[in-house]
C-alpha atoms as a PDB file:
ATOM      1  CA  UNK A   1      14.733 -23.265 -94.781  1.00  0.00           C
ATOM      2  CA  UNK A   2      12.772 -25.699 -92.533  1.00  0.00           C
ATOM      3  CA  UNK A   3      15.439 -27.548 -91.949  1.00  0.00           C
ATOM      4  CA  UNK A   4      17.578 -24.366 -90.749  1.00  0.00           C
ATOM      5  CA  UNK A   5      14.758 -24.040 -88.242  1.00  0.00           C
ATOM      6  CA  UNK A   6      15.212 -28.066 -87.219  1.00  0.00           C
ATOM      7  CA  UNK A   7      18.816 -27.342 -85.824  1.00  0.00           C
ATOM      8  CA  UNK A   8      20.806 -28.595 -88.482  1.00  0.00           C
ATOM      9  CA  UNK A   9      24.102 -26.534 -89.954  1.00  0.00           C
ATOM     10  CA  UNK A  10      23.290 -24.885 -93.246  1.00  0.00           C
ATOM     11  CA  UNK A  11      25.922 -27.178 -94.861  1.00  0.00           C
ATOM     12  CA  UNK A  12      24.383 -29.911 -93.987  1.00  0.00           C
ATOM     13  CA  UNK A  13      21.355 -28.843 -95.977  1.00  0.00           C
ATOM     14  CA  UNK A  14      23.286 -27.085 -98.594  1.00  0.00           C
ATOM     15  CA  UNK A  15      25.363 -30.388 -99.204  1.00  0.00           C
ATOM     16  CA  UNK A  16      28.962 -28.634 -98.573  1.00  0.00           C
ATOM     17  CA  UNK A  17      31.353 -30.025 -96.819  1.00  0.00           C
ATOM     18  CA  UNK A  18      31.582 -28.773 -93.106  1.00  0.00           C
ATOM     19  CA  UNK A  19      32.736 -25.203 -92.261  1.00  0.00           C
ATOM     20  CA  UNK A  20      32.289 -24.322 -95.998  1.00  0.00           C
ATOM     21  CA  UNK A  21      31.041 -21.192 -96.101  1.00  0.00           C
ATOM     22  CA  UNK A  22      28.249 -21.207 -93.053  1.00  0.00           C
ATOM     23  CA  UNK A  23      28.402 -17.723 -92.723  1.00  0.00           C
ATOM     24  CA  UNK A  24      28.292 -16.859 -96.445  1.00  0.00           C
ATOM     25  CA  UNK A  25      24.891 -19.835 -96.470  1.00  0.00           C
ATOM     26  CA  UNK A  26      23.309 -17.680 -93.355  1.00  0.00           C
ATOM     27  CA  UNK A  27      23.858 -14.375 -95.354  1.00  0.00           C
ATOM     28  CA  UNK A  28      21.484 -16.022 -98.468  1.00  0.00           C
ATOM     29  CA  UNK A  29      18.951 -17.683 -95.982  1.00  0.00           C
ATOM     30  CA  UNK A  30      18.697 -14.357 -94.249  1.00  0.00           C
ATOM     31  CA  UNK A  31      18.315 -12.274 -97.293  1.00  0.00           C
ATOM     32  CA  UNK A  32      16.231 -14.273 -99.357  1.00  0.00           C
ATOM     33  CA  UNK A  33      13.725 -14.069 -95.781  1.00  0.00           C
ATOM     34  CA  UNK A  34      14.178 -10.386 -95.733  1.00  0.00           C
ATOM     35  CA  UNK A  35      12.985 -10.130 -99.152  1.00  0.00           C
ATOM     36  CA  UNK A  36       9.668 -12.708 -99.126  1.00  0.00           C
ATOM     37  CA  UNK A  37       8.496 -10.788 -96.008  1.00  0.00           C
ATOM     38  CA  UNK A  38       8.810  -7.245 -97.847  1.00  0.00           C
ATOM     39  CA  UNK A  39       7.038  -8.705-100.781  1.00  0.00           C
ATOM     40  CA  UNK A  40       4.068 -10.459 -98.859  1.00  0.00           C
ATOM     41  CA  UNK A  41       4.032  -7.119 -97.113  1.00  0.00           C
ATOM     42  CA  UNK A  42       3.215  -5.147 -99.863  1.00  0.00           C
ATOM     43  CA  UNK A  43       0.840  -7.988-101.602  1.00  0.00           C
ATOM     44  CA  UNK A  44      -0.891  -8.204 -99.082  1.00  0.00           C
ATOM     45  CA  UNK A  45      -1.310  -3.966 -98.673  1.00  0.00           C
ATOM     46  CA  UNK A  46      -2.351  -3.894-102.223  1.00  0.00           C
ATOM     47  CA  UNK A  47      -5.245  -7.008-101.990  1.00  0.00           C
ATOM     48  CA  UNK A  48      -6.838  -4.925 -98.536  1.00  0.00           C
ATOM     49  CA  UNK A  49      -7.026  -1.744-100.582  1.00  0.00           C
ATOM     50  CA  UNK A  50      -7.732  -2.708-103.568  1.00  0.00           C
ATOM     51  CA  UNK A  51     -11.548  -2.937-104.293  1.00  0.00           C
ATOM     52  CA  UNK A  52     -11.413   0.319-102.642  1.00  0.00           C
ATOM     53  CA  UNK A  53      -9.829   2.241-105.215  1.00  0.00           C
ATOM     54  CA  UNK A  54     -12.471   4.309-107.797  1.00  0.00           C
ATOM     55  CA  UNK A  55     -10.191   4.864-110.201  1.00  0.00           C
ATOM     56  CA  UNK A  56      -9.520   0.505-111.382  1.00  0.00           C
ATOM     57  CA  UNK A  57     -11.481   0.224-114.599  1.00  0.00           C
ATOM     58  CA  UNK A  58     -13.572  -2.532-115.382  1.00  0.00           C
ATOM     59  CA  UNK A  59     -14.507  -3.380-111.384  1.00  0.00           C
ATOM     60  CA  UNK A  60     -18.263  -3.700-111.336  1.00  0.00           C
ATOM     61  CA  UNK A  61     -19.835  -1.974-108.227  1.00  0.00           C
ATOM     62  CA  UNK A  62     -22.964  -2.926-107.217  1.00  0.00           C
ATOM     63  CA  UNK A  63     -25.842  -1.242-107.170  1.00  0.00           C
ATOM     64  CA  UNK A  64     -26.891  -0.214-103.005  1.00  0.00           C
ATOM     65  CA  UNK A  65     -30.616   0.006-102.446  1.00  0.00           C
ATOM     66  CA  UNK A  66     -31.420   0.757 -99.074  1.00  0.00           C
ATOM     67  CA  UNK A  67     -34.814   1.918 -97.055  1.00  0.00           C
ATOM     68  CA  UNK A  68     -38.673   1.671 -98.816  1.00  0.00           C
ATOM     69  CA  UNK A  69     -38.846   1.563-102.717  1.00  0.00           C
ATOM     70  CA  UNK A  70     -40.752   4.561-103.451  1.00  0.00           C
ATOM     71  CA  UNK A  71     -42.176   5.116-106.294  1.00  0.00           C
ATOM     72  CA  UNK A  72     -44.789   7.763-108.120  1.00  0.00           C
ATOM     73  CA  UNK A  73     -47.349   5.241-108.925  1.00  0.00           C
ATOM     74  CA  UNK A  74     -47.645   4.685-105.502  1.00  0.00           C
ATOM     75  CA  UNK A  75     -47.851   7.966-103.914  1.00  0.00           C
ATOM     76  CA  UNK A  76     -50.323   8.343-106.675  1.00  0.00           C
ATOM     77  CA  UNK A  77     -52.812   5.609-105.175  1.00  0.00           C
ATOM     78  CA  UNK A  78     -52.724   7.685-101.750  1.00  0.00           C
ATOM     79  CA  UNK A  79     -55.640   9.198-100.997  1.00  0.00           C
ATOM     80  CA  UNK A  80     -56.683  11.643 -98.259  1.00  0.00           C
ATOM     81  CA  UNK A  81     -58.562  10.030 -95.544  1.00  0.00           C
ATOM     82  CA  UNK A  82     -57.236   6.502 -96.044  1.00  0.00           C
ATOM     83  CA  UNK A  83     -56.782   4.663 -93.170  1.00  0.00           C
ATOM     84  CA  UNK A  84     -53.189   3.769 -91.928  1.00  0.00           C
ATOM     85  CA  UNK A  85     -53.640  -0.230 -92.716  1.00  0.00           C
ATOM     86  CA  UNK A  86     -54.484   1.230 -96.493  1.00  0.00           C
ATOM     87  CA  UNK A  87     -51.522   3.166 -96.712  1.00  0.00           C
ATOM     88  CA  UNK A  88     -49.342   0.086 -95.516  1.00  0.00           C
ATOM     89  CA  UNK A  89     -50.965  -1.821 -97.850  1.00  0.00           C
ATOM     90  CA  UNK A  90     -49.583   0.597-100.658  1.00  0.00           C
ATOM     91  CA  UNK A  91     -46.577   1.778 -99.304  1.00  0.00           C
ATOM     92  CA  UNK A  92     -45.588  -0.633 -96.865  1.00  0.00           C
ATOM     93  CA  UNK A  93     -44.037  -0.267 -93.573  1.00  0.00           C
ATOM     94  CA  UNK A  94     -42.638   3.067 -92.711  1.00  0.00           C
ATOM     95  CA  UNK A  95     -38.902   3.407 -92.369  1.00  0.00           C
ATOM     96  CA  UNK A  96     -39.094   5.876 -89.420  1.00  0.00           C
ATOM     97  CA  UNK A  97     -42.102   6.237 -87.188  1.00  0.00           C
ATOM     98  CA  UNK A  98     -41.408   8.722 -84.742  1.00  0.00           C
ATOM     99  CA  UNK A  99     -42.114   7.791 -81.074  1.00  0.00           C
ATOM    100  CA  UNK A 100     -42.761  11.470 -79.986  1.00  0.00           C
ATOM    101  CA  UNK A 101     -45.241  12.120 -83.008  1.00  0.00           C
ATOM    102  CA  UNK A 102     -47.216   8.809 -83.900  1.00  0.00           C
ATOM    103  CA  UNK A 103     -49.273  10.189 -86.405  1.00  0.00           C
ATOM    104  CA  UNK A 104     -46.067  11.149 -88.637  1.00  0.00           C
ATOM    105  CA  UNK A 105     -44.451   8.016 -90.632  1.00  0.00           C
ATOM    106  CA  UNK A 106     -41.416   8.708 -93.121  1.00  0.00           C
ATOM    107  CA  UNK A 107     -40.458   6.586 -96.062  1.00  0.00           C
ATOM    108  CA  UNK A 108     -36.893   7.346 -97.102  1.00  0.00           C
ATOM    109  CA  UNK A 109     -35.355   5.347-100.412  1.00  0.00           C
ATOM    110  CA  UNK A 110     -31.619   5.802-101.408  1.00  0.00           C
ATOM    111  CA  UNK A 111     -30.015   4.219-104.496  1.00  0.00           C
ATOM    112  CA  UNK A 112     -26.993   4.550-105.554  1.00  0.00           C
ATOM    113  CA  UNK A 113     -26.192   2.551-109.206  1.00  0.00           C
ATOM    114  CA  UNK A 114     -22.589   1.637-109.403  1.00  0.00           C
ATOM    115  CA  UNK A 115     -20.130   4.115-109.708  1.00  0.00           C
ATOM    116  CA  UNK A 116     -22.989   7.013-110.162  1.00  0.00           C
ATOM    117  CA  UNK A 117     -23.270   9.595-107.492  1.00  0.00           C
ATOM    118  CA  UNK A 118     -26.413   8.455-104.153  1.00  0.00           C
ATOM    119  CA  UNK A 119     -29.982   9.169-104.915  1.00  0.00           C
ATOM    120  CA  UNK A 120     -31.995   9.781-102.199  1.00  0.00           C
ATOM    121  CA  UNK A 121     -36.423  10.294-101.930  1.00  0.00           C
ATOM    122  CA  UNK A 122     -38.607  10.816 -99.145  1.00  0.00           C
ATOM    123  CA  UNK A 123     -42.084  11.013 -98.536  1.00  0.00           C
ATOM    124  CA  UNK A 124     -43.574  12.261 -95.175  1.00  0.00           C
ATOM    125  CA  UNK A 125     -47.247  11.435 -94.486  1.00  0.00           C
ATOM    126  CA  UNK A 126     -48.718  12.460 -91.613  1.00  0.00           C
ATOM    127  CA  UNK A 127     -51.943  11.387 -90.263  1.00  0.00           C
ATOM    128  CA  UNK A 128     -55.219  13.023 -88.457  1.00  0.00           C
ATOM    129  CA  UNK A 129     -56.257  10.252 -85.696  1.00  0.00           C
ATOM    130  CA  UNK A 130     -56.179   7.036 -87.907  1.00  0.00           C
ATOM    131  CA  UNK A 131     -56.571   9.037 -91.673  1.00  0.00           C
ATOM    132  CA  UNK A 132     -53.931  10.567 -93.865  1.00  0.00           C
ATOM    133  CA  UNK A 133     -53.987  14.311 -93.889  1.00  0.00           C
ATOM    134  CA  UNK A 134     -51.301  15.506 -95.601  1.00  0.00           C
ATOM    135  CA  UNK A 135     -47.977  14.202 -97.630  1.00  0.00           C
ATOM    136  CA  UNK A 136     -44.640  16.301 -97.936  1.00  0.00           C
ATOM    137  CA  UNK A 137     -41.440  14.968 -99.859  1.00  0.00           C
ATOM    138  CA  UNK A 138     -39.833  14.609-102.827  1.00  0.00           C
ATOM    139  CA  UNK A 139     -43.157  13.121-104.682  1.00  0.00           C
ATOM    140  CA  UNK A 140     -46.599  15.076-105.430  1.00  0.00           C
ATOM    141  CA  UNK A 141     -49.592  13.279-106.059  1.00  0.00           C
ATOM    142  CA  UNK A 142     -50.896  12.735-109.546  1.00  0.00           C
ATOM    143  CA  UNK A 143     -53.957  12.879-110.875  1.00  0.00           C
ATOM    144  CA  UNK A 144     -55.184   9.501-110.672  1.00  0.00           C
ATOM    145  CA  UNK A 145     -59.308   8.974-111.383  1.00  0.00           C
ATOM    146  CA  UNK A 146     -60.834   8.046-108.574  1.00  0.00           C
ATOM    147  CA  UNK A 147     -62.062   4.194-108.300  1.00  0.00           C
ATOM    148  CA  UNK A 148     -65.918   4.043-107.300  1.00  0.00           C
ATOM    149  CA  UNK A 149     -66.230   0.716-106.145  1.00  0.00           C
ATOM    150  CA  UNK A 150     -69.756  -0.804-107.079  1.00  0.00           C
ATOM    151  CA  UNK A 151     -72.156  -2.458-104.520  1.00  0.00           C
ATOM    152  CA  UNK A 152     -73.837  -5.273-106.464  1.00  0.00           C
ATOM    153  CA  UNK A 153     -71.321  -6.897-109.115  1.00  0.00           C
ATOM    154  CA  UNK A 154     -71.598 -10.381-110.493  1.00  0.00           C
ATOM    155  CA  UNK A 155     -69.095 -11.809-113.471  1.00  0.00           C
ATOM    156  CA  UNK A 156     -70.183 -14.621-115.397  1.00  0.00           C
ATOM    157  CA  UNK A 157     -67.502 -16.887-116.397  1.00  0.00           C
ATOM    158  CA  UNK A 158     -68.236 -18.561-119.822  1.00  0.00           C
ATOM    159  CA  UNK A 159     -68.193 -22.890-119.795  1.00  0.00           C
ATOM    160  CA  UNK A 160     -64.569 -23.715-121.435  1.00  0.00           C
ATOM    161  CA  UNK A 161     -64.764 -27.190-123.284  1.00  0.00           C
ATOM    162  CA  UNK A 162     -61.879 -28.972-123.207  1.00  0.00           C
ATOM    163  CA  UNK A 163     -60.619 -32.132-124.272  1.00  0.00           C
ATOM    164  CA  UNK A 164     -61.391 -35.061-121.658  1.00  0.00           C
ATOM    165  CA  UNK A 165     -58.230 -36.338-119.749  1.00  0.00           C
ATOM    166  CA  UNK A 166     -57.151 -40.120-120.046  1.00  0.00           C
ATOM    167  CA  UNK A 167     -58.139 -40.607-116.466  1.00  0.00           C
ATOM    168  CA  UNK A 168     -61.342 -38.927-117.199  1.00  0.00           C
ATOM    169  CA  UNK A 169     -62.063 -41.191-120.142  1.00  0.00           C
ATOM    170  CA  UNK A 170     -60.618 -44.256-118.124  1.00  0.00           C
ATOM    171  CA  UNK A 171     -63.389 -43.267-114.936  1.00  0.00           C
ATOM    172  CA  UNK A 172     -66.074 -42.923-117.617  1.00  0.00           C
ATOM    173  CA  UNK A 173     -65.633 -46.802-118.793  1.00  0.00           C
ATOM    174  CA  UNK A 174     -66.773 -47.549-115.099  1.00  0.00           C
ATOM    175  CA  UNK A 175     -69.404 -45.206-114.470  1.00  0.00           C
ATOM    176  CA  UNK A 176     -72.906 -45.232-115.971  1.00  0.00           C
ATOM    177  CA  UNK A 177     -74.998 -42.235-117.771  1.00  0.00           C
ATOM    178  CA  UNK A 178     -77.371 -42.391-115.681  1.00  0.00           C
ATOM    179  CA  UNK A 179     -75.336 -40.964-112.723  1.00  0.00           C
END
């Protein structure tokens, strides 16, 4: 084949002796050629497509996560009247914040594992100056006790002893007691 395309006679590749069936020789090469471009044609159809197809067992689809894991135990920790910075802290940065209402932030989470159908959340919390006021969505808050944070708390952290380190006992040769 590449050297049909170098200008030489097909019996001269095909080791016949001249004039021996050329046209019969150009009839195979142009075949065959016919053929390999119908079958890379429809390989290469079938690879494009393929992982597109639901219905091929035994493909694993992964799982899509998208927007701000949302989850009960944290609309739980909200509070009313916690400042914005406190609700970042627990829920994190809001997904939407609308630029015509700043005091409304949304927190949307989809998921959808494998070849099961999309899940989709949201929670809408909207603020009163720089507090939360009220929360809409697809979560209610529980009925967490509230923390009481005390004013005056010391620990006291019992002495551990532990076994002396070979540099320790190497630095104690070379020191004195009375230090």
């Amino acid at each position: 084949m590449f050297l049909l395309s170098r200008g030489m006679a097909p019996s001269d590749v095909l080791g016949w002796p001249i004039g021996y069936d050329d046209v019969l020789a150009n009839a195979l090469t142009h075949h065959n050629m016919s053929h390999i471009r119908f079958v890379v044609l429809i390989l290469t159809l079938l690879l494009e497509g393929g992982c597109s197809f639901d219905w091929i067992p035994f493909v694993f689809r992964q799982d899509i996560h998208q927007g701000n894991v949302i989850t009960q135990e944290m609309v739980d920790q909200l509070r009313p009247g916690m400042t914005q910075r406190q609700v970042t802290y627990i829920m994190g940065a809001p997904l939407l914040v609308d630029p015509f209402h700043d005091n409304r932030w949304d927190y949307i989470y989809s998921n959808q594992p494998g070849d099961e159908p999309r899940v989709q959340k949201s929670v809408t919390l909207i603020f009163k100056g720089e507090s939360l006021d009220q929360l809409q969505g697809d979560f209610r808050p529980g009925t967490l006790p509230s923390i009481e944070m005390k004013k005056d708390s010391s620990v006291e952290v019992p002495k551990i002893d532990r076994e002396k380190t070979v540099w320790q006992m190497v630095a104690d040769l070379f020191t004195s007691e009375d230090e």
